[in-house]
N, C-alpha and C. Protein backbone atom coordinates (compact mmCIF):
# COMPACT_ATOMS: atom_id res chain seq x y z
N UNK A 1 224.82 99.65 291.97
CA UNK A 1 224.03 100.71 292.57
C UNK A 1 223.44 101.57 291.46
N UNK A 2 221.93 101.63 291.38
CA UNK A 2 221.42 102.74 290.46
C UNK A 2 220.79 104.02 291.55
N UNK A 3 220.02 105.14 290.86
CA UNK A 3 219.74 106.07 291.71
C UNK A 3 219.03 105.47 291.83
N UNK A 4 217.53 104.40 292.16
CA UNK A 4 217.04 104.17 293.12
C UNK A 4 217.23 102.70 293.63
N UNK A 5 218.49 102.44 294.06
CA UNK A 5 218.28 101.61 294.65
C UNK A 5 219.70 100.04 294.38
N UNK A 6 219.61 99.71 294.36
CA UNK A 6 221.08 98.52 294.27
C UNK A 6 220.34 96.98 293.35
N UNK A 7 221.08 96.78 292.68
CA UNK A 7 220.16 95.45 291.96
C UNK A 7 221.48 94.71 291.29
N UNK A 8 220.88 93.69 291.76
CA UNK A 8 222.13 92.46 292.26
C UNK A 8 221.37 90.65 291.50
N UNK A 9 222.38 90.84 289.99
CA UNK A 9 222.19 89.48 289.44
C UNK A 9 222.92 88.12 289.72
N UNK A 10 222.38 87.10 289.75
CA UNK A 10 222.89 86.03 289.60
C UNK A 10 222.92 85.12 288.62
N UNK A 11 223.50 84.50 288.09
CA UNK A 11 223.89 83.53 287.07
C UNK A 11 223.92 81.98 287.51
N UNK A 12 223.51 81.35 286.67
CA UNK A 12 223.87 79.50 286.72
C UNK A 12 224.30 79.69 285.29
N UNK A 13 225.40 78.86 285.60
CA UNK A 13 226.43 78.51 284.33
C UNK A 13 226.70 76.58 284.61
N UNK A 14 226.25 76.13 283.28
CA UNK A 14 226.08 74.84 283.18
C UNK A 14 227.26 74.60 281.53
N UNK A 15 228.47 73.86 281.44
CA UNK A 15 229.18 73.77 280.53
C UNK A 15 229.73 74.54 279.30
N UNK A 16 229.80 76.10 280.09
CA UNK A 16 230.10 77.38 279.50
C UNK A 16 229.30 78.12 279.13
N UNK A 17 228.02 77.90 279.74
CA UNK A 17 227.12 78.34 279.23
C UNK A 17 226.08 78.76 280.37
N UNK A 18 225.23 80.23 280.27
CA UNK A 18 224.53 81.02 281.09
C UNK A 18 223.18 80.05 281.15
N UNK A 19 222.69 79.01 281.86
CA UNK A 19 221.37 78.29 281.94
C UNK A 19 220.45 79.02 282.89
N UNK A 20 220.94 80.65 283.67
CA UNK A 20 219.70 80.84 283.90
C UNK A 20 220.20 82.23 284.24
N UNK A 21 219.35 83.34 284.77
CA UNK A 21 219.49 84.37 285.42
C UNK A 21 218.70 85.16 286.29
N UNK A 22 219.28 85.53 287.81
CA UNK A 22 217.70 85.83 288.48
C UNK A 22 218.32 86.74 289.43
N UNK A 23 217.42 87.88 289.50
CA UNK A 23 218.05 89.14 290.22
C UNK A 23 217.59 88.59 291.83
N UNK A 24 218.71 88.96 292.79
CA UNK A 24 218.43 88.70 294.14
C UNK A 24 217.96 90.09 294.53
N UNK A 25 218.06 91.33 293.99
CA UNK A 25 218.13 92.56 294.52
C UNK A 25 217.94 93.65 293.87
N UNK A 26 216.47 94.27 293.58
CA UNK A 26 216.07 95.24 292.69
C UNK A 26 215.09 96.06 293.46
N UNK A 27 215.43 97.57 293.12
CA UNK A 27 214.41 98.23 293.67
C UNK A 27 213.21 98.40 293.44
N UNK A 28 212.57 98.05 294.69
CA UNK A 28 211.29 98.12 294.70
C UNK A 28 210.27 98.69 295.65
N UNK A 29 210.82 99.91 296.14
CA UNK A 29 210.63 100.80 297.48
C UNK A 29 209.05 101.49 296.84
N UNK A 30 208.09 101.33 295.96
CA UNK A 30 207.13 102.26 295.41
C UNK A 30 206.69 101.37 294.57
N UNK A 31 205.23 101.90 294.36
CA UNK A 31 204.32 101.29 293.15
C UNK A 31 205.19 101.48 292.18
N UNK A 32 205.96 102.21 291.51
CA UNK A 32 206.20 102.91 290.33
C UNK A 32 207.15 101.68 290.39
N UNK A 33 208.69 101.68 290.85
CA UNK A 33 209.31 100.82 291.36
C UNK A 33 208.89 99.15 290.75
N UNK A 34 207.98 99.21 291.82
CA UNK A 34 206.81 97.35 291.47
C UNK A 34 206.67 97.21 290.13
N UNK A 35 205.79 98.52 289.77
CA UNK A 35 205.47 98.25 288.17
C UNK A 35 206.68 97.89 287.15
N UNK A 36 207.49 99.23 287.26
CA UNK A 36 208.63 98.63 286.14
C UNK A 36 209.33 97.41 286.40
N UNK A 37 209.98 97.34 287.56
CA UNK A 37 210.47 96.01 287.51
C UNK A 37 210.22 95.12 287.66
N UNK A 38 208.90 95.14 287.88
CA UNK A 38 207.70 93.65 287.79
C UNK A 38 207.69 93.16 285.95
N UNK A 39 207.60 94.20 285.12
CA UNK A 39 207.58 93.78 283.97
C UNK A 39 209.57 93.89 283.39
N UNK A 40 210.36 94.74 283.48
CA UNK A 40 211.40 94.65 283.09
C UNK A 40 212.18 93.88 283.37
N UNK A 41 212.36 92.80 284.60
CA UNK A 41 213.04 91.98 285.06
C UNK A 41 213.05 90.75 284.49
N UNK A 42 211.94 90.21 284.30
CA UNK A 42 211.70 88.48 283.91
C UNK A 42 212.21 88.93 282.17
N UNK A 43 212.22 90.18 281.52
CA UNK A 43 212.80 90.46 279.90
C UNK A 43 214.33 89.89 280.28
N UNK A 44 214.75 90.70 281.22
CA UNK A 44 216.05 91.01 281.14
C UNK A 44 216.90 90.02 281.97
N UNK A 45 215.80 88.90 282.52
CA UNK A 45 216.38 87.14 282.59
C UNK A 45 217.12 86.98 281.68
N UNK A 46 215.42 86.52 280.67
CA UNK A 46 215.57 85.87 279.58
C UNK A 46 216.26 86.83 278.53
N UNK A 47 216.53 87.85 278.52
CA UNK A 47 217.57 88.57 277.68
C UNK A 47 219.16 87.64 277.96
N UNK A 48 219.05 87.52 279.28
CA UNK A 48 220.71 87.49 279.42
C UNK A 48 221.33 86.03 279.02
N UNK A 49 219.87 84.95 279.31
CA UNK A 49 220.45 83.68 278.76
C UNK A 49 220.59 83.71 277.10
N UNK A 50 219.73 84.09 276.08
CA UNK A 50 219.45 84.60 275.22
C UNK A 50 220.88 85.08 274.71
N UNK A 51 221.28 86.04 275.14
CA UNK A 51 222.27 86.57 274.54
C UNK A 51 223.87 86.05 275.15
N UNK A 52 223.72 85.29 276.31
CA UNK A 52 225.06 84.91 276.78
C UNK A 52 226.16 86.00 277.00
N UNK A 53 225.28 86.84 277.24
CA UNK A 53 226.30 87.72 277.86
C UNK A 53 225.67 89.37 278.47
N UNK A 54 226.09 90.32 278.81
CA UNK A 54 225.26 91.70 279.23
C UNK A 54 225.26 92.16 278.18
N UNK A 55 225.08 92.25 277.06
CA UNK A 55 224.85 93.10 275.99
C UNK A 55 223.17 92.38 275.72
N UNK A 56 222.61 93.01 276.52
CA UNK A 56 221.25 93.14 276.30
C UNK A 56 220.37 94.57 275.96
N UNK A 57 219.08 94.40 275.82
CA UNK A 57 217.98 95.44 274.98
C UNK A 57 217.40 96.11 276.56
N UNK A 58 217.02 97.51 276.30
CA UNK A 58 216.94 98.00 277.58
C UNK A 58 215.43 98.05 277.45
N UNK A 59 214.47 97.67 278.15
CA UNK A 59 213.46 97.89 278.37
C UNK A 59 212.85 99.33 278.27
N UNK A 60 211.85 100.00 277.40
CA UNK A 60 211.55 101.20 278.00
C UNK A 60 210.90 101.59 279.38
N UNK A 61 211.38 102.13 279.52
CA UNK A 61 211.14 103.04 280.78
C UNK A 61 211.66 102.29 282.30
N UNK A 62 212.91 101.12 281.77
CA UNK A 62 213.26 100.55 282.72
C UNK A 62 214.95 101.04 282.71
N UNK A 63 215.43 102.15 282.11
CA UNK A 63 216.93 102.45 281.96
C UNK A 63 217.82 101.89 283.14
N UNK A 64 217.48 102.42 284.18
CA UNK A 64 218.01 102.62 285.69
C UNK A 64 218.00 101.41 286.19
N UNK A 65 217.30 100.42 285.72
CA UNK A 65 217.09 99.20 286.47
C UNK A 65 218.23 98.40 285.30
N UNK A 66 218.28 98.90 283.72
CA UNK A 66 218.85 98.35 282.97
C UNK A 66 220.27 98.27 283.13
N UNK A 67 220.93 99.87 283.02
CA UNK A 67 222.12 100.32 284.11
C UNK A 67 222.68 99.14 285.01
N UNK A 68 222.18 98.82 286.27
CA UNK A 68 222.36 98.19 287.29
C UNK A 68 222.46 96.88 286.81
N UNK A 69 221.04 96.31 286.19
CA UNK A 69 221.42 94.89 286.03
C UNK A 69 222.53 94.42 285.13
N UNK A 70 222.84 95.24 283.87
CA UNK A 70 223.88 95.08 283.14
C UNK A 70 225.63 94.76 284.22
N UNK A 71 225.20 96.20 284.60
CA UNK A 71 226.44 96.03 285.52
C UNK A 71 226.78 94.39 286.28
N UNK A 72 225.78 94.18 286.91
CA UNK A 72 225.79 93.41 287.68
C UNK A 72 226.35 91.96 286.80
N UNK A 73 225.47 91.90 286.02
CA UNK A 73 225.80 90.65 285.18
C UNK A 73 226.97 90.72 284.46
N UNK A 74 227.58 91.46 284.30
CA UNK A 74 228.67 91.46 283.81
C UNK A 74 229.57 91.37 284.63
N UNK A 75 229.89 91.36 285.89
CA UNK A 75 230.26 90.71 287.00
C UNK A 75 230.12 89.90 287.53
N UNK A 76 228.75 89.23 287.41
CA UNK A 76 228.65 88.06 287.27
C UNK A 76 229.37 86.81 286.85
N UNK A 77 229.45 87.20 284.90
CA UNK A 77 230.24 86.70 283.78
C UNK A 77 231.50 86.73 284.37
N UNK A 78 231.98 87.91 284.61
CA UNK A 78 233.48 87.54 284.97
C UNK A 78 233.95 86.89 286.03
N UNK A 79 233.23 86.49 286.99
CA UNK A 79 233.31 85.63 288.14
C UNK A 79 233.48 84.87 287.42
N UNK A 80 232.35 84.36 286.85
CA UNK A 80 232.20 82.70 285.94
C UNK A 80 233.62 82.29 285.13
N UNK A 81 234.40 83.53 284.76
CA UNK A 81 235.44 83.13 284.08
C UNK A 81 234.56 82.99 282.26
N UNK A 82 233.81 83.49 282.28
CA UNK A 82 233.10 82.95 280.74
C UNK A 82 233.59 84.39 279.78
């Protein structure tokens, strides 16, 4: 949960390893909304396979969305057992 809104990652894990990442659930209630996470999301995919783990780079002006997805993926990971 961020203040606007709930954003909810998913993971594919192929032989210990993160082969993909794709948010089911990001706010997007407003243009403003659309804009940032139209561009901060597809970074912070490919951030997470990239880095194999939530220690990813926060987009500017995407904190709140960064917040959330971190969270998320890092719950993710620990589902995975990775």
């Amino acid at each position: 949960m961020t203040r606007y809104g709930n954003v909810q990652v998913q993971i594919t894990v192929k032989d210990g390893n993160i082969t993909a990442a794709d948010v089911l659930q990001v706010p997007m209630s407003d243009r403003h909304d659309e804009m940032i996470n139209s561009m901060a999301v597809p970074v912070y995919n490919q951030e997470a396979v990239s880095a194999q783990s939530a220690q990813i780079d926060v987009v500017s002006g995407a904190t709140y969305t960064w917040q959330g997805y971190t969270q998320s993926l890092q719950s993710a990971i620990d589902q995975a057992h990775l």
